[in-house]
C-alpha atoms as a PDB file:
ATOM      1  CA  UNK A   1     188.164  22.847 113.461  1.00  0.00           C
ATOM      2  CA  UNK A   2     187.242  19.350 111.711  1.00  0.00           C
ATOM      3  CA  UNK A   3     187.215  19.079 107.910  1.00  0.00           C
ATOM      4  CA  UNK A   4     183.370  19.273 108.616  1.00  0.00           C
ATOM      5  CA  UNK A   5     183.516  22.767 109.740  1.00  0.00           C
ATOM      6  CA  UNK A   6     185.391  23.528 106.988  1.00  0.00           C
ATOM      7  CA  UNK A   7     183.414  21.877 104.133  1.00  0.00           C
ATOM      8  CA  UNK A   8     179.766  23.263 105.709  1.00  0.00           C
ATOM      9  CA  UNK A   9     181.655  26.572 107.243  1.00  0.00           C
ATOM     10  CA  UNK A  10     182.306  30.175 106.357  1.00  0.00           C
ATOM     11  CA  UNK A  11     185.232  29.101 104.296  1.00  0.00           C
ATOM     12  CA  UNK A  12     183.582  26.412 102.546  1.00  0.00           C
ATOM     13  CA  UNK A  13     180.743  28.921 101.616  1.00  0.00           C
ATOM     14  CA  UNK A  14     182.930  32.062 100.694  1.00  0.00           C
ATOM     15  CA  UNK A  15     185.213  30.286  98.555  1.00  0.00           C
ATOM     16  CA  UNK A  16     182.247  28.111  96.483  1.00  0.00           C
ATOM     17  CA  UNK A  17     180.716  31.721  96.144  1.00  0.00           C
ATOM     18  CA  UNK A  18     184.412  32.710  94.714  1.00  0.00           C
ATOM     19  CA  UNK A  19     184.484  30.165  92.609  1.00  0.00           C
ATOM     20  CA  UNK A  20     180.519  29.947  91.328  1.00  0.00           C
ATOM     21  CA  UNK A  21     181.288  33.806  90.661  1.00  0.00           C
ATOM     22  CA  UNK A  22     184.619  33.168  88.581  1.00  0.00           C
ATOM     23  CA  UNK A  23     183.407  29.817  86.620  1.00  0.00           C
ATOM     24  CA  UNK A  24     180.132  30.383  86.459  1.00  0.00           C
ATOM     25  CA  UNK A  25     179.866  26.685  88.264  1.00  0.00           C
ATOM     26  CA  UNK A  26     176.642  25.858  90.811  1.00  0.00           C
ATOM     27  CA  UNK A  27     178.054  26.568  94.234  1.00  0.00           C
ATOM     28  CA  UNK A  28     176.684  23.195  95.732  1.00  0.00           C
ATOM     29  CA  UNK A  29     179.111  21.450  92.955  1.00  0.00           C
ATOM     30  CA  UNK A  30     181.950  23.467  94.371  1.00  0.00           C
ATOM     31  CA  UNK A  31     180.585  21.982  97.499  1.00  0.00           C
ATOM     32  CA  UNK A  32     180.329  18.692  96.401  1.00  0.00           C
ATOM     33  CA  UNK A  33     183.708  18.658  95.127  1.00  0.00           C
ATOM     34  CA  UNK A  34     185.223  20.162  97.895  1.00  0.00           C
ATOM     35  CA  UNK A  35     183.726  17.401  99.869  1.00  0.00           C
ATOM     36  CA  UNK A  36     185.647  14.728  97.923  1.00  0.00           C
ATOM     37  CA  UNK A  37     188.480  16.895  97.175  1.00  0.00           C
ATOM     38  CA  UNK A  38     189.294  17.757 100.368  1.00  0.00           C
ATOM     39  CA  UNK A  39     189.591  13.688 102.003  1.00  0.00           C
ATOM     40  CA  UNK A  40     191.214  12.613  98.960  1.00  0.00           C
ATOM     41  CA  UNK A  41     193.857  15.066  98.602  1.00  0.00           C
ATOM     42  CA  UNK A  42     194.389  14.139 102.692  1.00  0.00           C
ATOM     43  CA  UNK A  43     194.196  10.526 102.038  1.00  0.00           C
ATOM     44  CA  UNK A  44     197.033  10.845  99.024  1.00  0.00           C
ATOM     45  CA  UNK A  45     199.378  12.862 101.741  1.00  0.00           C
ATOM     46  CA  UNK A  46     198.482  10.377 104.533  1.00  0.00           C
ATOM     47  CA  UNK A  47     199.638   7.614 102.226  1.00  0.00           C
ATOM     48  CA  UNK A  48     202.742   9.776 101.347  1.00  0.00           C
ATOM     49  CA  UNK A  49     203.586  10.305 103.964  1.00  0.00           C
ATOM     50  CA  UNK A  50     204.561   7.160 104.816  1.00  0.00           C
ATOM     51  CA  UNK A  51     208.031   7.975 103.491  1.00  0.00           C
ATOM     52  CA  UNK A  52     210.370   9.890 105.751  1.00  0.00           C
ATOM     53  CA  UNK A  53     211.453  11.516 102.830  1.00  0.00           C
ATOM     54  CA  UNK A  54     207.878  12.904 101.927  1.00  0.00           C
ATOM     55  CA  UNK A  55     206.836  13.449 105.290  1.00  0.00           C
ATOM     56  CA  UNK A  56     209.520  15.825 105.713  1.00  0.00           C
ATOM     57  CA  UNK A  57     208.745  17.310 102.738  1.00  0.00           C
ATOM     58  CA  UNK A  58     205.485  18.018 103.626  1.00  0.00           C
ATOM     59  CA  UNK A  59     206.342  19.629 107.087  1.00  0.00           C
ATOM     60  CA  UNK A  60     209.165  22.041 105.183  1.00  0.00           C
ATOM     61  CA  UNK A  61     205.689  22.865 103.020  1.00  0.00           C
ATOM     62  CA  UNK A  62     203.570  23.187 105.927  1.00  0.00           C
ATOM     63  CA  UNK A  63     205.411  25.591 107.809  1.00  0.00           C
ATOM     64  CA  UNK A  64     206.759  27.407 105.192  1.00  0.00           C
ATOM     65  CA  UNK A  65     203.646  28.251 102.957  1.00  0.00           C
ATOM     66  CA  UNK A  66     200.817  26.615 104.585  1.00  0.00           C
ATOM     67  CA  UNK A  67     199.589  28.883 108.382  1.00  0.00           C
ATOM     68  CA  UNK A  68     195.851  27.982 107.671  1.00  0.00           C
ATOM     69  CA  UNK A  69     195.470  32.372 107.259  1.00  0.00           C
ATOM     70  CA  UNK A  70     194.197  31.633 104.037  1.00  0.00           C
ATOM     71  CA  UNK A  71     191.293  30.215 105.773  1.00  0.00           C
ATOM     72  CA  UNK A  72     190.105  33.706 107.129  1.00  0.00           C
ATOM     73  CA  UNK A  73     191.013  35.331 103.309  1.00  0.00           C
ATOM     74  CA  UNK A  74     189.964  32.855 100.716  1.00  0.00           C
ATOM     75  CA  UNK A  75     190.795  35.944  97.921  1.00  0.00           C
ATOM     76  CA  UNK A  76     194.207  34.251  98.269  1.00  0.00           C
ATOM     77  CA  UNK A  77     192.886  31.111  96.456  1.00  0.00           C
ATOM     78  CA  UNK A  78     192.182  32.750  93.292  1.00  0.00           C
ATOM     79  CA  UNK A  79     196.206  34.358  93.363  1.00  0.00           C
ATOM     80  CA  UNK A  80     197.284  31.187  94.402  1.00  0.00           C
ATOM     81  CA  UNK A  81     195.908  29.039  91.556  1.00  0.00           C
ATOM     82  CA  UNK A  82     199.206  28.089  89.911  1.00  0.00           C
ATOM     83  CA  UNK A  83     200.200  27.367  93.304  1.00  0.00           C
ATOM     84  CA  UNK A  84     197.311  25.028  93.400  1.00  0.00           C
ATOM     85  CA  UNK A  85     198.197  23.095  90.521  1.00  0.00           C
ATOM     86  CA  UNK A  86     201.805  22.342  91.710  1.00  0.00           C
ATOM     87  CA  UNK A  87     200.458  21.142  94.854  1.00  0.00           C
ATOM     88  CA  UNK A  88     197.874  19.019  92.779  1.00  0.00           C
ATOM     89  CA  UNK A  89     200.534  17.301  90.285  1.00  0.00           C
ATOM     90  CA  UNK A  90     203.181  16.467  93.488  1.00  0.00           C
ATOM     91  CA  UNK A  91     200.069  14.860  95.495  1.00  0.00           C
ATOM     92  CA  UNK A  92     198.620  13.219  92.116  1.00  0.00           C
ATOM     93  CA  UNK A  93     201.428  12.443  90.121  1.00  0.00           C
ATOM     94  CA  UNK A  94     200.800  10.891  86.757  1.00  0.00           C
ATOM     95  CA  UNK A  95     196.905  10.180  88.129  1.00  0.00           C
ATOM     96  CA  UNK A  96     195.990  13.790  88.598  1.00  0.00           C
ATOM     97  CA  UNK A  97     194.148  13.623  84.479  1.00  0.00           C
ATOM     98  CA  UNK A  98     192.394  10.078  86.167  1.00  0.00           C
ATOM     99  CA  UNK A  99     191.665  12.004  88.882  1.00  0.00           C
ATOM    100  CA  UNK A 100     190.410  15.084  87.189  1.00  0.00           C
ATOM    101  CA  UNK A 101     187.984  13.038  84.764  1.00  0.00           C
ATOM    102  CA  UNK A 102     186.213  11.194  87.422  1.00  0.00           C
ATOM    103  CA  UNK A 103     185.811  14.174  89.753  1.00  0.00           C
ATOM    104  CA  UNK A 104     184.496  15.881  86.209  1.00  0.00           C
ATOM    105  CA  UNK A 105     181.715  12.845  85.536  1.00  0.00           C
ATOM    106  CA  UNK A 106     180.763  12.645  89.022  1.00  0.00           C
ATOM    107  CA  UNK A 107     180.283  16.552  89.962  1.00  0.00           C
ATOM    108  CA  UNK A 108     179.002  17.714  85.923  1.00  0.00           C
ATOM    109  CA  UNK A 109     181.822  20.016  86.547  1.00  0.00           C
ATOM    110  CA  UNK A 110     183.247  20.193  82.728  1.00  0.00           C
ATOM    111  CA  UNK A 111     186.748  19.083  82.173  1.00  0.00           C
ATOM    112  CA  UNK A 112     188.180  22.476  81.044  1.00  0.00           C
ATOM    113  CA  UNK A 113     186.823  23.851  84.952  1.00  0.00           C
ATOM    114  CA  UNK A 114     187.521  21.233  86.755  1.00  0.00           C
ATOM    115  CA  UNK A 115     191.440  21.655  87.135  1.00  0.00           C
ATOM    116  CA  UNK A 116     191.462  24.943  88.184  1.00  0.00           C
ATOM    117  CA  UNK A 117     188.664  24.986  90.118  1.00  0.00           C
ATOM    118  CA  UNK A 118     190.477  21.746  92.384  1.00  0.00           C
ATOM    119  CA  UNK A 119     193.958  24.044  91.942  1.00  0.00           C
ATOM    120  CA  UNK A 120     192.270  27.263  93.557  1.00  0.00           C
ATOM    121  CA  UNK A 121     190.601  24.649  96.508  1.00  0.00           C
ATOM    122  CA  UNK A 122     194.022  23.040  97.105  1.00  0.00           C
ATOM    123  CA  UNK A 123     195.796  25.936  98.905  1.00  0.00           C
ATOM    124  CA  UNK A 124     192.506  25.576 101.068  1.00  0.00           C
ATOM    125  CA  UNK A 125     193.007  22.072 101.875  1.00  0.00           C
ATOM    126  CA  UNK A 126     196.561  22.332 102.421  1.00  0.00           C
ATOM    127  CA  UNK A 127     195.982  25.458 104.930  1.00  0.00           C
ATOM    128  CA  UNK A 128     193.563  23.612 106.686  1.00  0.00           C
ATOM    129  CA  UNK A 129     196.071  20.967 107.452  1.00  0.00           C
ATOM    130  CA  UNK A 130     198.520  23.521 108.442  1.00  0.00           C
ATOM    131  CA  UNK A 131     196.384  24.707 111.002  1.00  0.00           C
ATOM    132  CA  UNK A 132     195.368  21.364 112.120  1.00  0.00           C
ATOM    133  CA  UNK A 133     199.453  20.431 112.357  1.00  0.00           C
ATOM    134  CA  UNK A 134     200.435  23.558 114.210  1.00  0.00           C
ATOM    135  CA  UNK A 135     197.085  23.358 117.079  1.00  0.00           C
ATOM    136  CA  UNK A 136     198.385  19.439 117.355  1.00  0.00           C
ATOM    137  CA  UNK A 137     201.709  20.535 117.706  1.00  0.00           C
ATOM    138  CA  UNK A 138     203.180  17.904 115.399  1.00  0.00           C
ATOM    139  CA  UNK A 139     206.586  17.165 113.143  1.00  0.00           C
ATOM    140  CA  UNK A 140     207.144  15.129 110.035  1.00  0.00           C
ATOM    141  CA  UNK A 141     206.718  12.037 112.156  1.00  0.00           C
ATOM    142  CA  UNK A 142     203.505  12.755 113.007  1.00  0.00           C
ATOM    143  CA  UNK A 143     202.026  13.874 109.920  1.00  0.00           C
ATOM    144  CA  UNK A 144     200.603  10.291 109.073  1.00  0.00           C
ATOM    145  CA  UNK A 145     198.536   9.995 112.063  1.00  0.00           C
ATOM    146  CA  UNK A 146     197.073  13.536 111.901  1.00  0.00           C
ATOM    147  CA  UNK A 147     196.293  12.999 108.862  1.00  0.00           C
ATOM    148  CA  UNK A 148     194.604   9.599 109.349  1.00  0.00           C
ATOM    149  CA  UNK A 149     192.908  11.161 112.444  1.00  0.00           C
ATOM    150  CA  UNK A 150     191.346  14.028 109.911  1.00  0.00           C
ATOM    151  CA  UNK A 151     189.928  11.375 107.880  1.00  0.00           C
ATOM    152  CA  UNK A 152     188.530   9.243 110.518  1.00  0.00           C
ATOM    153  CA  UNK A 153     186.863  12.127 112.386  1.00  0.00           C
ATOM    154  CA  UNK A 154     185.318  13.553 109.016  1.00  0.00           C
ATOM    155  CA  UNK A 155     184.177   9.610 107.937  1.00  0.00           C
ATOM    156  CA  UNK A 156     182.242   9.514 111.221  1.00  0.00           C
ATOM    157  CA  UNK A 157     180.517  12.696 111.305  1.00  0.00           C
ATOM    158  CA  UNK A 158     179.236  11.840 107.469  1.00  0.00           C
ATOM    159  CA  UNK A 159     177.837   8.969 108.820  1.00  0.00           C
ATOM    160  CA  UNK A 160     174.685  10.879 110.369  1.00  0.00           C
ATOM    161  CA  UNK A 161     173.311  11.675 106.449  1.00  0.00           C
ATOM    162  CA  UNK A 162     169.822  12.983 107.846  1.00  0.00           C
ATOM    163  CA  UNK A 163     171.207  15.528 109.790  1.00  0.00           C
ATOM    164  CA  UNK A 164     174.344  16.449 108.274  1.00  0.00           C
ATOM    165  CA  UNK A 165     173.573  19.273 105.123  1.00  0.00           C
ATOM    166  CA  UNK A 166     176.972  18.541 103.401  1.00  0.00           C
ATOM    167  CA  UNK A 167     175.320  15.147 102.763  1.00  0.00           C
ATOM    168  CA  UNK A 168     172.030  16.844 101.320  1.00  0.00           C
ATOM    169  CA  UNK A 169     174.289  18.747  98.915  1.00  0.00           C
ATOM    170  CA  UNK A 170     176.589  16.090  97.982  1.00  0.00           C
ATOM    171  CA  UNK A 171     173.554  13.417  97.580  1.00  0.00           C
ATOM    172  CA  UNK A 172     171.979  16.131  95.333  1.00  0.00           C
ATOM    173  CA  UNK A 173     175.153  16.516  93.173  1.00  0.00           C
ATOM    174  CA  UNK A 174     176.508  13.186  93.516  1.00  0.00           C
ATOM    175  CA  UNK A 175     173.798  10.960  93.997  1.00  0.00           C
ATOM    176  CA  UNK A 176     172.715   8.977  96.955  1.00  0.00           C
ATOM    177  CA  UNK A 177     175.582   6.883  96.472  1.00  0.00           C
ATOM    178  CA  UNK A 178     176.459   7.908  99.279  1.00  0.00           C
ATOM    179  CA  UNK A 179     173.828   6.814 101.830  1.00  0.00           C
ATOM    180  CA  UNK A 180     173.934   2.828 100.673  1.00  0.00           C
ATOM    181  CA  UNK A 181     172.799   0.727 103.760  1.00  0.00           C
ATOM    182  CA  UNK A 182     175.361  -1.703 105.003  1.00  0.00           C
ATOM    183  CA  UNK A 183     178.484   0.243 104.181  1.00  0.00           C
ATOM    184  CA  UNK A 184     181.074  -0.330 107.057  1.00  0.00           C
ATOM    185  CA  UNK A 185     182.607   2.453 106.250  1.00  0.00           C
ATOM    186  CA  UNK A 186     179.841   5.335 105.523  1.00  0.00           C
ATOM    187  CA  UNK A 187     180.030   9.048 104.795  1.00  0.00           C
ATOM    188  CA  UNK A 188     183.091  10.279 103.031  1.00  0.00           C
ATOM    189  CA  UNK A 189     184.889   7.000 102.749  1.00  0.00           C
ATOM    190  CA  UNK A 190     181.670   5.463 100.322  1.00  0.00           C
ATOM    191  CA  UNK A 191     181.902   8.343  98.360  1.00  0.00           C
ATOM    192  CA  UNK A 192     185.512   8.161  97.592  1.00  0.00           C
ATOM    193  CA  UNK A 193     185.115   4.295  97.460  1.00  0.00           C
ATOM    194  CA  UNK A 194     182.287   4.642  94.684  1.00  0.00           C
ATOM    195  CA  UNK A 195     184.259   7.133  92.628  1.00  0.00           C
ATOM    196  CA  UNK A 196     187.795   5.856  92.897  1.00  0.00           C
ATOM    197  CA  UNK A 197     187.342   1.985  93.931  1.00  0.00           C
ATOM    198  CA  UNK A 198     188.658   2.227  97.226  1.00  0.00           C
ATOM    199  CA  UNK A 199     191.220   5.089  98.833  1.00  0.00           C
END
């Protein structure tokens, strides 16, 4: 499954309705922050990973917690919320309040929502990437390129904004920021680039 299946899939869908339901939050900005969640949170793990240290880390976390099941029961994300926000302060460190502020401006999420909406989609994110690990049958010293691989696949399928709805709903949320001519890198990457500077 690519992150795109995920973001415009049943999972996407069921836990936005979750999360609309418990927050009282417009389901297309759960959406739209799932979107930018989702290849940011990656992109912070890819870059960790880059240490043996945290790479092995991140396997031990993988296959201990992280089977991708919660992506056929997304009820786990709401009882795994303080989960969430561990996961969310080791990937974010001291930038997680930076983090949470622009993802806040950018979505109209408030700031008092925002956290634990992001901590009940980050067991979601993380099972995805367990699932992704165990069907590519990789170890700690593979994790980077999955990861990188994730990231590339998802950039190029964003590309294709006319066709593609998760664009439609992120435009709408976002902005068109998004579909700016002459980007090299298009899709997911200009979004993260426009909120964050650059990944």
């Amino acid at each position: 499954m690519s992150l795109m299946d995920l973001l415009t899939g049943n999972t996407g869908s069921q836990v936005a309705e979750r999360a609309e339901n418990k927050f009282g939050i417009n389901r297309n900005q759960v959406l739209a922050l799932l979107a930018v969640a989702a290849p940011l949170i990656i992109s912070y793990l890819s870059k960790k990973s880059q240490s043996a240290n945290e790479a092995e880390s991140l396997n031990t976390a993988l296959n201990k917690d992280h089977d991708g099941s919660i992506l056929n029961d997304v009820t786990q994300a709401e009882a795994r919320q303080s989960e969430g926000n561990s996961i969310l302060n080791h990937i974010f460190g001291g930038e997680k309040q930076t983090v949470e502020n622009q993802l806040s401006q950018k979505t109209g999420i408030s700031i008092d929502k925002i956290g634990p909406v992001l901590a009940m989609l980050a067991p979601i994110i993380m099972g995805y990437i367990g699932k992704e690990k165990q069907q590519s049958n990789v170890g700690a010293g593979g994790l980077g390129g999955l990861l990188e691989s994730i990231l590339g696949n998802a950039s190029s399928q964003t590309k294709d904004g006319a066709s593609n709805p998760l664009n439609d709903i992120i435009g709408s949320v976002l902005g068109n920021d998004n579909k700016k001519k002459g980007d090299e890198d298009g899709g997911l990457g200009s979004i993260l680039g426009n909120i964050f500077g650059g990944k």
